[in-house]
PDB file of N, CA and C in Angstrom:
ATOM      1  N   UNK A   1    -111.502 -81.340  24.727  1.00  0.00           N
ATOM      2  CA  UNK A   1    -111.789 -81.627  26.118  1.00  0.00           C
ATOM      3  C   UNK A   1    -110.629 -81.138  26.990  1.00  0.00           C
ATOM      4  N   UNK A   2    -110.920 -80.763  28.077  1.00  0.00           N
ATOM      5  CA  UNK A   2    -110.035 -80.402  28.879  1.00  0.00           C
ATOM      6  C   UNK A   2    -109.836 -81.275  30.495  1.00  0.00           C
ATOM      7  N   UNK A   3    -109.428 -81.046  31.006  1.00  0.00           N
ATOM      8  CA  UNK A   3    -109.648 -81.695  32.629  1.00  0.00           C
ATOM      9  C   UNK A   3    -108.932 -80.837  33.900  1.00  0.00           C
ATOM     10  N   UNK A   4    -109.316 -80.815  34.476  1.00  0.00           N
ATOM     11  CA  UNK A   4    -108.943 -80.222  35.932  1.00  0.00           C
ATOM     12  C   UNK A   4    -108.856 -81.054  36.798  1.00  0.00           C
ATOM     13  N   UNK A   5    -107.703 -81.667  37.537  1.00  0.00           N
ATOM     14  CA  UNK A   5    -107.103 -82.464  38.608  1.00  0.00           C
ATOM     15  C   UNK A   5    -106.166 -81.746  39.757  1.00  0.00           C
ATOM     16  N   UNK A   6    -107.686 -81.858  40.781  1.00  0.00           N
ATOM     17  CA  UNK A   6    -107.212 -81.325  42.383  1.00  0.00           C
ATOM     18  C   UNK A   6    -106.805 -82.583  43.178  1.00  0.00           C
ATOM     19  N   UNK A   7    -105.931 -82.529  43.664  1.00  0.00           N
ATOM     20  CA  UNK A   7    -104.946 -83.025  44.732  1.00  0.00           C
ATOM     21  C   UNK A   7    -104.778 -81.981  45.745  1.00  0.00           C
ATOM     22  N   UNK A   8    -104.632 -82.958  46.878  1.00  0.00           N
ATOM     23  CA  UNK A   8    -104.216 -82.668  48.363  1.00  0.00           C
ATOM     24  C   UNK A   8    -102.687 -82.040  47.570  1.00  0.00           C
ATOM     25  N   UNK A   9    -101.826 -80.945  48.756  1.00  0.00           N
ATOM     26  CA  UNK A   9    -100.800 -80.396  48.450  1.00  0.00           C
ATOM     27  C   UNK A   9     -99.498 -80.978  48.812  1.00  0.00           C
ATOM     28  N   UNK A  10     -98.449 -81.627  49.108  1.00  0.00           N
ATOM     29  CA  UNK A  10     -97.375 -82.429  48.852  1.00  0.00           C
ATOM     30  C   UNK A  10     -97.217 -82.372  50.171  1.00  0.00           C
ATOM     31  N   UNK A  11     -97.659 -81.482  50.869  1.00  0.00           N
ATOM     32  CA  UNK A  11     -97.534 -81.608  52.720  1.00  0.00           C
ATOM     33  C   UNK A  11     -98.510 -81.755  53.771  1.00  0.00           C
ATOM     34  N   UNK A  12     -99.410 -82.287  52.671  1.00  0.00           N
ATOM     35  CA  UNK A  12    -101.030 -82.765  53.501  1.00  0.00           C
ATOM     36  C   UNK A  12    -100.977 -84.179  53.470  1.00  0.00           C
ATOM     37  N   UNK A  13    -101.436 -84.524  54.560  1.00  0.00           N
ATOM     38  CA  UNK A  13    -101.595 -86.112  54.754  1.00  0.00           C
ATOM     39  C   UNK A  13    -102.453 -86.731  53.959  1.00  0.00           C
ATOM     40  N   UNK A  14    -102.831 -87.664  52.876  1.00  0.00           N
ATOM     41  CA  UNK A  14    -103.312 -87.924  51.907  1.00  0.00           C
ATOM     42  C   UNK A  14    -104.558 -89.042  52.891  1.00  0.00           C
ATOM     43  N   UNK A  15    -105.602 -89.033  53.768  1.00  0.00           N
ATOM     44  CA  UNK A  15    -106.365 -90.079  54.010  1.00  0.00           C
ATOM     45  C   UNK A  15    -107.136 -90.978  53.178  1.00  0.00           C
ATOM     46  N   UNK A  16    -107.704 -90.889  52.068  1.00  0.00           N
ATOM     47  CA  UNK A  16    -108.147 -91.029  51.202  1.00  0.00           C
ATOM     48  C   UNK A  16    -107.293 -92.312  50.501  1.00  0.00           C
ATOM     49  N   UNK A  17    -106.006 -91.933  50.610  1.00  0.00           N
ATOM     50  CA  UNK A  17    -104.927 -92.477  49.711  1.00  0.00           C
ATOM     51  C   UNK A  17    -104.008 -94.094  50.836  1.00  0.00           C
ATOM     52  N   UNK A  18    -104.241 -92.992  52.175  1.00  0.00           N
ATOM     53  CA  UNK A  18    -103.755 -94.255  53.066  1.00  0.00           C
ATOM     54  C   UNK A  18    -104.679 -95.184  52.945  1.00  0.00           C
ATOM     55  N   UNK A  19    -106.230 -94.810  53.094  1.00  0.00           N
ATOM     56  CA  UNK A  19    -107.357 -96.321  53.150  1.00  0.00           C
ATOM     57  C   UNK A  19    -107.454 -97.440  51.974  1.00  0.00           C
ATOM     58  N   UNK A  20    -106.882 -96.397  50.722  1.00  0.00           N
ATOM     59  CA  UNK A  20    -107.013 -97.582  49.713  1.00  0.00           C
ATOM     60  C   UNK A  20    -105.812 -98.538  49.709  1.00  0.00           C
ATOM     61  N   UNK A  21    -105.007 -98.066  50.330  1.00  0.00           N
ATOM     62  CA  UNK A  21    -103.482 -98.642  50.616  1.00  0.00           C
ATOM     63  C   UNK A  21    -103.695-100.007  51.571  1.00  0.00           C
ATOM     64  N   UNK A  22    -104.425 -99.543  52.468  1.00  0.00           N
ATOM     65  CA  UNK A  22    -104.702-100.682  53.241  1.00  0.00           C
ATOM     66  C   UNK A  22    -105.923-101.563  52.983  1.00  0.00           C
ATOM     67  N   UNK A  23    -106.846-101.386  52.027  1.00  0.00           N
ATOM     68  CA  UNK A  23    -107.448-102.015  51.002  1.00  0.00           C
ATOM     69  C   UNK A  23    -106.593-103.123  50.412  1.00  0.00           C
ATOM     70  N   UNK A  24    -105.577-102.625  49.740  1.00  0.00           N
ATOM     71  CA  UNK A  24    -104.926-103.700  48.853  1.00  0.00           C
ATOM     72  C   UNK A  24    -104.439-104.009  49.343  1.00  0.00           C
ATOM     73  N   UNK A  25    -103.938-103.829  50.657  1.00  0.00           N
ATOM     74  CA  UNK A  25    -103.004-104.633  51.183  1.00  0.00           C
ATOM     75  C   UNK A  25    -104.188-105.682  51.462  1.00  0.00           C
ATOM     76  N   UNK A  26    -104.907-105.550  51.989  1.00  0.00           N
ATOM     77  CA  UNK A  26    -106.379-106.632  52.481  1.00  0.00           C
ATOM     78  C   UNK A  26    -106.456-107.408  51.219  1.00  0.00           C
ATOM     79  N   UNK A  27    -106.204-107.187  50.072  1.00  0.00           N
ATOM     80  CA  UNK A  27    -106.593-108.097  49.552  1.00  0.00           C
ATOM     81  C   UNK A  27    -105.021-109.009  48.996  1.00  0.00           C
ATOM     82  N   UNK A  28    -104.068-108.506  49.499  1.00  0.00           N
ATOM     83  CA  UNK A  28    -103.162-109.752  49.342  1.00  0.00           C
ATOM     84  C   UNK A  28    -101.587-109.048  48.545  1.00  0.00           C
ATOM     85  N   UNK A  29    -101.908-108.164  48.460  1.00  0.00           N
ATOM     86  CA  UNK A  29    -101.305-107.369  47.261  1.00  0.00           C
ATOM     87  C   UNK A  29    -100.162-106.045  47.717  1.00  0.00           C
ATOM     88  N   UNK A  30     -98.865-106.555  48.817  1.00  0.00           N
ATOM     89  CA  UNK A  30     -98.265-105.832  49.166  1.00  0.00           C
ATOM     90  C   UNK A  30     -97.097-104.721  49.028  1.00  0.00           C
ATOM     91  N   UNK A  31     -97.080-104.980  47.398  1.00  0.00           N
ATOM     92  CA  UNK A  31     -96.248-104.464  46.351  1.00  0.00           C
ATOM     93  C   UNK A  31     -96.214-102.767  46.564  1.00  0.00           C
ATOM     94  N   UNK A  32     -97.915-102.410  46.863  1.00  0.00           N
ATOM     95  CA  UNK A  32     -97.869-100.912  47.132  1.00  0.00           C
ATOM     96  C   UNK A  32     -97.911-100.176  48.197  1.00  0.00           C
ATOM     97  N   UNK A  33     -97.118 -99.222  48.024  1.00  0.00           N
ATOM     98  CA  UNK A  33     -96.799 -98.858  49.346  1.00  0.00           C
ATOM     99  C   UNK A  33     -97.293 -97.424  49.818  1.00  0.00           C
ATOM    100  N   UNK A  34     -97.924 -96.186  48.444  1.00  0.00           N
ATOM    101  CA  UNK A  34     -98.059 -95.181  48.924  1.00  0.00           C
ATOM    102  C   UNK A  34     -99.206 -94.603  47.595  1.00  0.00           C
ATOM    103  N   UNK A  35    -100.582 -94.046  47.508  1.00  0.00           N
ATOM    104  CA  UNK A  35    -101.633 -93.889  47.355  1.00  0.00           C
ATOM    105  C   UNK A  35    -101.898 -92.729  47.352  1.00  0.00           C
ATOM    106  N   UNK A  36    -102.080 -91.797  46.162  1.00  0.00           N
ATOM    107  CA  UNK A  36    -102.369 -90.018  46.213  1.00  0.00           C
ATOM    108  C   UNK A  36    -103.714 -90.063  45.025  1.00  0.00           C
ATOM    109  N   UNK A  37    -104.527 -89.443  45.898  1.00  0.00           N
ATOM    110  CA  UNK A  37    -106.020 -90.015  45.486  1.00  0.00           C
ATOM    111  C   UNK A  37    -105.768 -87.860  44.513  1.00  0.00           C
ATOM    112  N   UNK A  38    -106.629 -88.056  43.318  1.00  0.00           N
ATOM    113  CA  UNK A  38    -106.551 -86.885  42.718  1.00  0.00           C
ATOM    114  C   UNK A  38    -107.835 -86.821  42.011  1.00  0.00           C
ATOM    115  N   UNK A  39    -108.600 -85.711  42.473  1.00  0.00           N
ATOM    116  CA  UNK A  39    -110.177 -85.760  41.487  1.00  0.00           C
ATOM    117  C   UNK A  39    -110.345 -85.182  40.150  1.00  0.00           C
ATOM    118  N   UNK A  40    -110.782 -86.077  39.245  1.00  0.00           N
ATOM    119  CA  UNK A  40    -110.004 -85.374  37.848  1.00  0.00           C
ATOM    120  C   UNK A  40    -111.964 -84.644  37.684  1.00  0.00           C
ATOM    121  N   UNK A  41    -111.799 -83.940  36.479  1.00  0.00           N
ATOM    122  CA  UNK A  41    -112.910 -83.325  36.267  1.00  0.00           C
ATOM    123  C   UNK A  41    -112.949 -82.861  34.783  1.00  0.00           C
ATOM    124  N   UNK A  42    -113.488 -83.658  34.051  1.00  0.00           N
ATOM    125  CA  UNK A  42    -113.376 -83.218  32.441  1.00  0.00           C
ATOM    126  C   UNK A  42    -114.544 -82.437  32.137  1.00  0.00           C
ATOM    127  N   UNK A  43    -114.147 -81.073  31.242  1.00  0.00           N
ATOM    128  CA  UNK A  43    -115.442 -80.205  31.312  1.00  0.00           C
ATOM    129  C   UNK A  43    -114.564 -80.066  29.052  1.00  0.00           C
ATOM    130  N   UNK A  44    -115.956 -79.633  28.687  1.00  0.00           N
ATOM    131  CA  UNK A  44    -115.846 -79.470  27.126  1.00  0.00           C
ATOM    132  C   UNK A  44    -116.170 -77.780  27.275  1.00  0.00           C
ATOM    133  N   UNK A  45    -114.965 -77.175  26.900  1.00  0.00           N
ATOM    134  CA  UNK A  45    -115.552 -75.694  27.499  1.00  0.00           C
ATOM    135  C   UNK A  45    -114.623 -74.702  26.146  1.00  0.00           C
ATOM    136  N   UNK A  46    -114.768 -73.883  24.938  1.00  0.00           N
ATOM    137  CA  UNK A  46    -114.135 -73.374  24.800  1.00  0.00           C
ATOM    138  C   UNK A  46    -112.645 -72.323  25.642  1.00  0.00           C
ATOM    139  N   UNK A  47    -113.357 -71.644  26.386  1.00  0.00           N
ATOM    140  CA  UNK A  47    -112.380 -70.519  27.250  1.00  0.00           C
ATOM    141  C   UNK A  47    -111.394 -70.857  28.493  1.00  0.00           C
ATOM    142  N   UNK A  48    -110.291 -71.293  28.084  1.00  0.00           N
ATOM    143  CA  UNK A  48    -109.545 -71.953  29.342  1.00  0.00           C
ATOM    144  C   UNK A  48    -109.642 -71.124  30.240  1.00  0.00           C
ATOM    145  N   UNK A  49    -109.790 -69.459  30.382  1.00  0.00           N
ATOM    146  CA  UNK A  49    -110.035 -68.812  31.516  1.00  0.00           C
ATOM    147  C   UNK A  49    -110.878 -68.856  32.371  1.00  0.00           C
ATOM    148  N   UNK A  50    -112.475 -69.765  31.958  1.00  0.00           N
ATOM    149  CA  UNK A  50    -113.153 -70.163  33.215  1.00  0.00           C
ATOM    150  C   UNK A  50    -112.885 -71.459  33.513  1.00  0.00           C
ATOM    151  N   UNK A  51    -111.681 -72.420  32.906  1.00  0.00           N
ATOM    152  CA  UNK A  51    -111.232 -73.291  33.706  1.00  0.00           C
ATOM    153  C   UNK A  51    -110.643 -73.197  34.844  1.00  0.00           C
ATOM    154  N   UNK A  52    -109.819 -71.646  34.768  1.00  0.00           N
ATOM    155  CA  UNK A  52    -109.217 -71.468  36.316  1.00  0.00           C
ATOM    156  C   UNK A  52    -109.938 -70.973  37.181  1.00  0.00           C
ATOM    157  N   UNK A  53    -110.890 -70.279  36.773  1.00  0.00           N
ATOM    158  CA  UNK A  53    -112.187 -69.602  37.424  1.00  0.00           C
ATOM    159  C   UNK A  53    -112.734 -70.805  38.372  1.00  0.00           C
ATOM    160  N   UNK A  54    -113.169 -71.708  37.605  1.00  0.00           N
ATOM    161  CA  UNK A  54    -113.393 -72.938  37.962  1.00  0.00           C
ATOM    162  C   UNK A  54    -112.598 -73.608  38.920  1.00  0.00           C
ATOM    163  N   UNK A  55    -111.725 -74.153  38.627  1.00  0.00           N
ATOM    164  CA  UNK A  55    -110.430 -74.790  39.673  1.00  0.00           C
ATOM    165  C   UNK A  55    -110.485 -73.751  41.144  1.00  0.00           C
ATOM    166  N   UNK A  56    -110.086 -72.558  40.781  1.00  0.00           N
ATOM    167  CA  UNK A  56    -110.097 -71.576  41.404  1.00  0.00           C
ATOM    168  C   UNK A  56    -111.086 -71.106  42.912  1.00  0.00           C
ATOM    169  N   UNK A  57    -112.098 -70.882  42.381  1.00  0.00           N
ATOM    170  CA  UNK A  57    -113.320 -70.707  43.302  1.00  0.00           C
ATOM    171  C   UNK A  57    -114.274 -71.890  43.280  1.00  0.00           C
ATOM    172  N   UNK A  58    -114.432 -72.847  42.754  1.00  0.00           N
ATOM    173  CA  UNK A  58    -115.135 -74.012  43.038  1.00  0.00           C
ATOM    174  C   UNK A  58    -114.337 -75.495  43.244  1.00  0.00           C
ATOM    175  N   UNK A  59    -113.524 -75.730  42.840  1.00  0.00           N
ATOM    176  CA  UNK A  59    -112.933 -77.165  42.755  1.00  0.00           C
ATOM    177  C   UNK A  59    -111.971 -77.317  43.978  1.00  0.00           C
ATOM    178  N   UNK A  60    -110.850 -76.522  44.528  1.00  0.00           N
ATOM    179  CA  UNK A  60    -110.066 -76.569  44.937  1.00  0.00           C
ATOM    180  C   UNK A  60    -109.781 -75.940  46.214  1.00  0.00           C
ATOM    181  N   UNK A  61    -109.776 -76.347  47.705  1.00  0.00           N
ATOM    182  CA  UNK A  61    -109.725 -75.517  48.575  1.00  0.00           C
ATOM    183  C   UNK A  61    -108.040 -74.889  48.752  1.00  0.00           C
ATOM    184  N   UNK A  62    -108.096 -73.478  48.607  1.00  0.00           N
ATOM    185  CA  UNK A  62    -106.644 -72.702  48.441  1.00  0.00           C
ATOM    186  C   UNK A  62    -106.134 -73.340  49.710  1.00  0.00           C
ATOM    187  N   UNK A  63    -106.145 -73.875  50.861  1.00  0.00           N
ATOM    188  CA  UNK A  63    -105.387 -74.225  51.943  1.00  0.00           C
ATOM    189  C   UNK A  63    -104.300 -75.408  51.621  1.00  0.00           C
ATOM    190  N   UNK A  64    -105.619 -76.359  51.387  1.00  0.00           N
ATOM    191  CA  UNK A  64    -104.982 -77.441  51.185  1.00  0.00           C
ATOM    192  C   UNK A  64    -105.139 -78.376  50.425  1.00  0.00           C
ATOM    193  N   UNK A  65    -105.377 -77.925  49.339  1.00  0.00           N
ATOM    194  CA  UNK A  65    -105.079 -78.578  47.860  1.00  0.00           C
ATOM    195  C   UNK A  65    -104.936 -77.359  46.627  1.00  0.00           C
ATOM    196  N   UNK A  66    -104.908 -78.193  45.449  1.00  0.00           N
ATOM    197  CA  UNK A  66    -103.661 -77.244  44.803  1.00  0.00           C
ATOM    198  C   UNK A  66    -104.564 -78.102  43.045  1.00  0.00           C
ATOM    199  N   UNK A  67    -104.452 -77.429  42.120  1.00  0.00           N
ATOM    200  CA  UNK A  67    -105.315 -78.119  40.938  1.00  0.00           C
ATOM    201  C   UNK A  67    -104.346 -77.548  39.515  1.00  0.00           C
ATOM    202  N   UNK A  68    -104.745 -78.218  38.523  1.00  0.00           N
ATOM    203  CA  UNK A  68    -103.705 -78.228  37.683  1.00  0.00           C
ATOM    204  C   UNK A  68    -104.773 -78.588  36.009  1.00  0.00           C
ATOM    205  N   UNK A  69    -104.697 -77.563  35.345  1.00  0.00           N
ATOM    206  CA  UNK A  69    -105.296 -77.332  34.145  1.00  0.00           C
ATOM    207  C   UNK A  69    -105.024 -78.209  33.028  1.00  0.00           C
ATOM    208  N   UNK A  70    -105.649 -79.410  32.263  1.00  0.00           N
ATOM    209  CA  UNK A  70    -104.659 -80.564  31.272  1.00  0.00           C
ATOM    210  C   UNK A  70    -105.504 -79.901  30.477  1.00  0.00           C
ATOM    211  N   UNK A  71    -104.835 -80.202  28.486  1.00  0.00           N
ATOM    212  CA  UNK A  71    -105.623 -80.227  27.561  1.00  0.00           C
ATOM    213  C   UNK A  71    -105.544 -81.588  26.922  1.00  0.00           C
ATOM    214  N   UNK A  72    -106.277 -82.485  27.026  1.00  0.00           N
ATOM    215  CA  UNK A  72    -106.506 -83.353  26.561  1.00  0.00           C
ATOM    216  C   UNK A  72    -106.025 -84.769  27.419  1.00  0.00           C
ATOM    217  N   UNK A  73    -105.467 -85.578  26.890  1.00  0.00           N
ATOM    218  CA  UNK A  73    -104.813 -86.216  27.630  1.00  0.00           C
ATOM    219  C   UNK A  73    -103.235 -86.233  28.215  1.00  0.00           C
ATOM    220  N   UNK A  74    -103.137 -86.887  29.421  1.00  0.00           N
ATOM    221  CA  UNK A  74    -101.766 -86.979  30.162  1.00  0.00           C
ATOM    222  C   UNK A  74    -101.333 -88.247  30.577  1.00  0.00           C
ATOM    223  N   UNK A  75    -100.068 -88.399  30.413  1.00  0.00           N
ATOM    224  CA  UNK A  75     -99.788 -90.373  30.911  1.00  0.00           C
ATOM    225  C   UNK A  75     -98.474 -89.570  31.225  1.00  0.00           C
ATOM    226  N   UNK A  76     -98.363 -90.202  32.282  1.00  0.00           N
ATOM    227  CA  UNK A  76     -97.030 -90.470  33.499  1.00  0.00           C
ATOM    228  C   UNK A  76     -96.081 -90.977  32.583  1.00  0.00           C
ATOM    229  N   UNK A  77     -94.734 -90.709  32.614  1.00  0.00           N
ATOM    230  CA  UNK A  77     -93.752 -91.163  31.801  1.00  0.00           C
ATOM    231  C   UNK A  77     -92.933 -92.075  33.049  1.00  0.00           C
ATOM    232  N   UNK A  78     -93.032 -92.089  33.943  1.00  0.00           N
ATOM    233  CA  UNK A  78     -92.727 -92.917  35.237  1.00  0.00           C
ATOM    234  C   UNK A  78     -92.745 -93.937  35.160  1.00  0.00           C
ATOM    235  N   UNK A  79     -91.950 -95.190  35.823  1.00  0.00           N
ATOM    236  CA  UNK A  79     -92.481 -96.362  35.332  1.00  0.00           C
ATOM    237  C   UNK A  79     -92.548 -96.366  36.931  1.00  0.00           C
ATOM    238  N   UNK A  80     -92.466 -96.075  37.516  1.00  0.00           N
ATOM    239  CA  UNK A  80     -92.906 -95.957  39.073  1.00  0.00           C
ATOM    240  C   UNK A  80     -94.168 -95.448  39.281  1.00  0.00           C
ATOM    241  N   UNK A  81     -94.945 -95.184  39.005  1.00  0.00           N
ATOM    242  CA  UNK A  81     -96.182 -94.435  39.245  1.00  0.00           C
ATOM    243  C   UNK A  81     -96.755 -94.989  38.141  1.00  0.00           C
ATOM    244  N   UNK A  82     -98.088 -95.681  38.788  1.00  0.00           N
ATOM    245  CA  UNK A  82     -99.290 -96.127  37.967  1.00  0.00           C
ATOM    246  C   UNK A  82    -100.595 -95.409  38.258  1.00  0.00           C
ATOM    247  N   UNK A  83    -101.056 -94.538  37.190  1.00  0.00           N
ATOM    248  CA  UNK A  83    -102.369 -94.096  37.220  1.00  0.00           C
ATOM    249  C   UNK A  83    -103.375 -95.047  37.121  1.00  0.00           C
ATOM    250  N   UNK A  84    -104.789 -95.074  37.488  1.00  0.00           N
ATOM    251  CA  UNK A  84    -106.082 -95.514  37.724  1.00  0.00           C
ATOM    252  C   UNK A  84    -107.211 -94.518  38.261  1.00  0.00           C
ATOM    253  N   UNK A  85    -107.974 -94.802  36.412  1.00  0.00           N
ATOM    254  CA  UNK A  85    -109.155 -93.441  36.780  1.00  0.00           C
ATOM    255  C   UNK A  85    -110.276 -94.149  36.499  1.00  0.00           C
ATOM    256  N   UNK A  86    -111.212 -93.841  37.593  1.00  0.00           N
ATOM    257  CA  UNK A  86    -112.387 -94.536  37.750  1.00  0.00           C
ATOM    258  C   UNK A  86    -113.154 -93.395  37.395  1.00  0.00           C
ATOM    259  N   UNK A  87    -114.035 -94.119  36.759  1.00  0.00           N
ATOM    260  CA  UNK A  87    -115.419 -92.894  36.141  1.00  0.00           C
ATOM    261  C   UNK A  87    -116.288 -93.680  36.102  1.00  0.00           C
ATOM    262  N   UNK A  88    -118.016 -92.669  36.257  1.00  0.00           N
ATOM    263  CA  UNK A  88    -119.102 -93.300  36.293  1.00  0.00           C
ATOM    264  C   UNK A  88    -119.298 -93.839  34.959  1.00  0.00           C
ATOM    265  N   UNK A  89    -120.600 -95.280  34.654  1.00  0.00           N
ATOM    266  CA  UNK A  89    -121.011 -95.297  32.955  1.00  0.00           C
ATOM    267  C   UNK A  89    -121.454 -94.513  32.162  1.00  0.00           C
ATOM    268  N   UNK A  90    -121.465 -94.178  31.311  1.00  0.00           N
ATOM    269  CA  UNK A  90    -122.706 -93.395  30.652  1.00  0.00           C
ATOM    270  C   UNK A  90    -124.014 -93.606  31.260  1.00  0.00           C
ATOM    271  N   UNK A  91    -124.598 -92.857  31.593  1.00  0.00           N
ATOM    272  CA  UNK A  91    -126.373 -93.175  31.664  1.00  0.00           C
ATOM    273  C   UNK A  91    -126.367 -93.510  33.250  1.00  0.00           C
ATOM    274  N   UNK A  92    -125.597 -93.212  34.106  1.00  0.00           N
ATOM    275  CA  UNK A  92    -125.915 -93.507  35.439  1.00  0.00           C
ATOM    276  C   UNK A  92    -125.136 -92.314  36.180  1.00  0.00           C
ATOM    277  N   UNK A  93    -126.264 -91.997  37.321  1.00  0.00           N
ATOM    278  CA  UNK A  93    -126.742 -90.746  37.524  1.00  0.00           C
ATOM    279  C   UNK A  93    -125.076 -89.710  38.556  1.00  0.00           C
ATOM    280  N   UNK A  94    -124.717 -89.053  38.697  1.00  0.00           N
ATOM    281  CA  UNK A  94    -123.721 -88.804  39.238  1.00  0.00           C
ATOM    282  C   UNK A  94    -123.942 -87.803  39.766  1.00  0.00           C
ATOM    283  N   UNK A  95    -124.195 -87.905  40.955  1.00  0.00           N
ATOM    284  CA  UNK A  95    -124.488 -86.428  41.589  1.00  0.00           C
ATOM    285  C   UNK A  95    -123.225 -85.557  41.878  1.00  0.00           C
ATOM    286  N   UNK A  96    -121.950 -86.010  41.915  1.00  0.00           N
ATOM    287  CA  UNK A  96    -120.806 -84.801  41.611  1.00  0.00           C
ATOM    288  C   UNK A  96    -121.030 -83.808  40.366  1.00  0.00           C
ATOM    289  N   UNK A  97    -121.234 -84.230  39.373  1.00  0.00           N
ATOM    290  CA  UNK A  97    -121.731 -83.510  38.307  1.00  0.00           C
ATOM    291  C   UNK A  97    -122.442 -82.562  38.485  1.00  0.00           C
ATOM    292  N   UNK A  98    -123.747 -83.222  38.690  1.00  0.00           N
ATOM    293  CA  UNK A  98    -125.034 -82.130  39.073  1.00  0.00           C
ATOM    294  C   UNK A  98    -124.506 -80.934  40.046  1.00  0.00           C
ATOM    295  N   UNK A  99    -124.028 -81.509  40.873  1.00  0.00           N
ATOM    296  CA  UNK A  99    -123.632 -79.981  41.998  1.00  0.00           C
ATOM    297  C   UNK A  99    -122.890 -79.251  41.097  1.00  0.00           C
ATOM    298  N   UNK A 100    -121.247 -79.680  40.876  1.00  0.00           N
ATOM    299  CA  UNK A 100    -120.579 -79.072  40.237  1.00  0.00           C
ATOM    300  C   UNK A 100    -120.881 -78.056  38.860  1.00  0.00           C
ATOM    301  N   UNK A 101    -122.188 -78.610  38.009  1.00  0.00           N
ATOM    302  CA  UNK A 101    -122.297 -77.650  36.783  1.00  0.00           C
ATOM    303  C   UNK A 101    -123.534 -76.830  37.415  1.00  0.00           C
ATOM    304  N   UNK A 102    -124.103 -76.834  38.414  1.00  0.00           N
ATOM    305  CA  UNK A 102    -124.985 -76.114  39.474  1.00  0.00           C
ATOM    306  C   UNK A 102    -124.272 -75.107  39.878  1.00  0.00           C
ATOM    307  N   UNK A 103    -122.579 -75.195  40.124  1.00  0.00           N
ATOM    308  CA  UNK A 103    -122.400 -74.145  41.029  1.00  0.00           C
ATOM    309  C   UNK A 103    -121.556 -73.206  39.582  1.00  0.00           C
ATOM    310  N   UNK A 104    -121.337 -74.235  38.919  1.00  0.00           N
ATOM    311  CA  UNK A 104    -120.558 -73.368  37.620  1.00  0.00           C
ATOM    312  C   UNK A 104    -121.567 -71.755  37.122  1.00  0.00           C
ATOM    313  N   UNK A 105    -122.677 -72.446  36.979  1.00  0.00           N
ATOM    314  CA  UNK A 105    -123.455 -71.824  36.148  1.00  0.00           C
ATOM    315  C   UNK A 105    -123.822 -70.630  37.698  1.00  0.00           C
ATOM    316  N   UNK A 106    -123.922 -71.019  38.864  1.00  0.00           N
ATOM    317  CA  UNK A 106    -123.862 -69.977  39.803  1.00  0.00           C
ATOM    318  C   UNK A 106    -122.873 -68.766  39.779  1.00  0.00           C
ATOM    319  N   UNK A 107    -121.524 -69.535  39.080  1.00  0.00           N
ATOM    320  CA  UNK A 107    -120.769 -68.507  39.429  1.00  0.00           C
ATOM    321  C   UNK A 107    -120.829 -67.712  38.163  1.00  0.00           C
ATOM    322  N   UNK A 108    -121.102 -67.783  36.801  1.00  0.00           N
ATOM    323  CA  UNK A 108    -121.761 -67.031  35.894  1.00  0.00           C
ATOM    324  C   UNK A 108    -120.893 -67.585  34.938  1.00  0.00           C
ATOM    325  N   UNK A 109    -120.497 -68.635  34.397  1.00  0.00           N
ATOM    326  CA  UNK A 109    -119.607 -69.314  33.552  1.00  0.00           C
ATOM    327  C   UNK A 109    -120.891 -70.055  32.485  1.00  0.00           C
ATOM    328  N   UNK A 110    -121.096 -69.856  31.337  1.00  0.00           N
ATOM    329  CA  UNK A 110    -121.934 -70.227  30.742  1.00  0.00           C
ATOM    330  C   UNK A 110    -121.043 -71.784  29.089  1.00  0.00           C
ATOM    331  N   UNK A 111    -121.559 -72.201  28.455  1.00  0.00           N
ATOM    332  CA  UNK A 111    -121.448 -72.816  27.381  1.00  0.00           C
ATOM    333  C   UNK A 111    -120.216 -73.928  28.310  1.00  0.00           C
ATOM    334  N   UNK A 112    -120.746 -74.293  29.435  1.00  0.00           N
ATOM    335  CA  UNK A 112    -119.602 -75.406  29.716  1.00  0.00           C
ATOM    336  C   UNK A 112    -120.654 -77.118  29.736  1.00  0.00           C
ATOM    337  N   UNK A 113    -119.820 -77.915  29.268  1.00  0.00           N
ATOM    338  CA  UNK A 113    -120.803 -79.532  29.085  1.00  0.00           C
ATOM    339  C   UNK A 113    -119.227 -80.179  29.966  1.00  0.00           C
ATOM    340  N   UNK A 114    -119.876 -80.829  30.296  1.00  0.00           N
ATOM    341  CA  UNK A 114    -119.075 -82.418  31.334  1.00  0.00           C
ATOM    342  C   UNK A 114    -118.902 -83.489  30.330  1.00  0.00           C
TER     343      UNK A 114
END
């Protein structure tokens, strides 16, 4: 398995990241102070070259965000930085998916599974 994680670029204002900030603060919890929201995307694909293909022309707008190729898994060695990855269940319907292996197969990238 592989994954592709696009993030906003280190000099873009993260909105996404401020609202959940003020989320937790709503719920009582003022410990955190700063929120960088990152869309991960796990694809089962032999050829890492249409992973960048991928990242490249579909995942990532070149302005202002920036994406980054994993093989397998990654954990923060930080004890300052806590990851949290939310994913749909099995068996319930995700329409990010659907577009995304819609536009894969548009752009002529074949034998890729989510």
């Amino acid at each position: 398995m592989h994954r592709i994680e696009v993030s906003l670029k280190s000099d873009q204002p993260d909105a996404r990241g401020a609202g959940l900030v003020k989320d937790i603060h709503d719920l009582g919890i003022r410990t955190v102070t700063d929120v960088r929201v990152v869309d991960i995307y796990w694809f089962d694909v032999d050829m890492t070259g249409d992973l960048d293909l991928i990242g490249r022309k579909l995942l990532a707008d070149p302005i202002t965000q920036q994406y980054s190729i994993f093989s397998g898994e990654t954990v923060s060695a930080s004890t300052k930085i806590r990851q949290v990855e939310v994913a749909y269940n099995a068996g319930v319907a995700d329409p990010v998916e659907e577009t995304v292996m819609k536009a894969i197969r548009e752009l002529g990238v074949s034998g890729v599974r989510t």
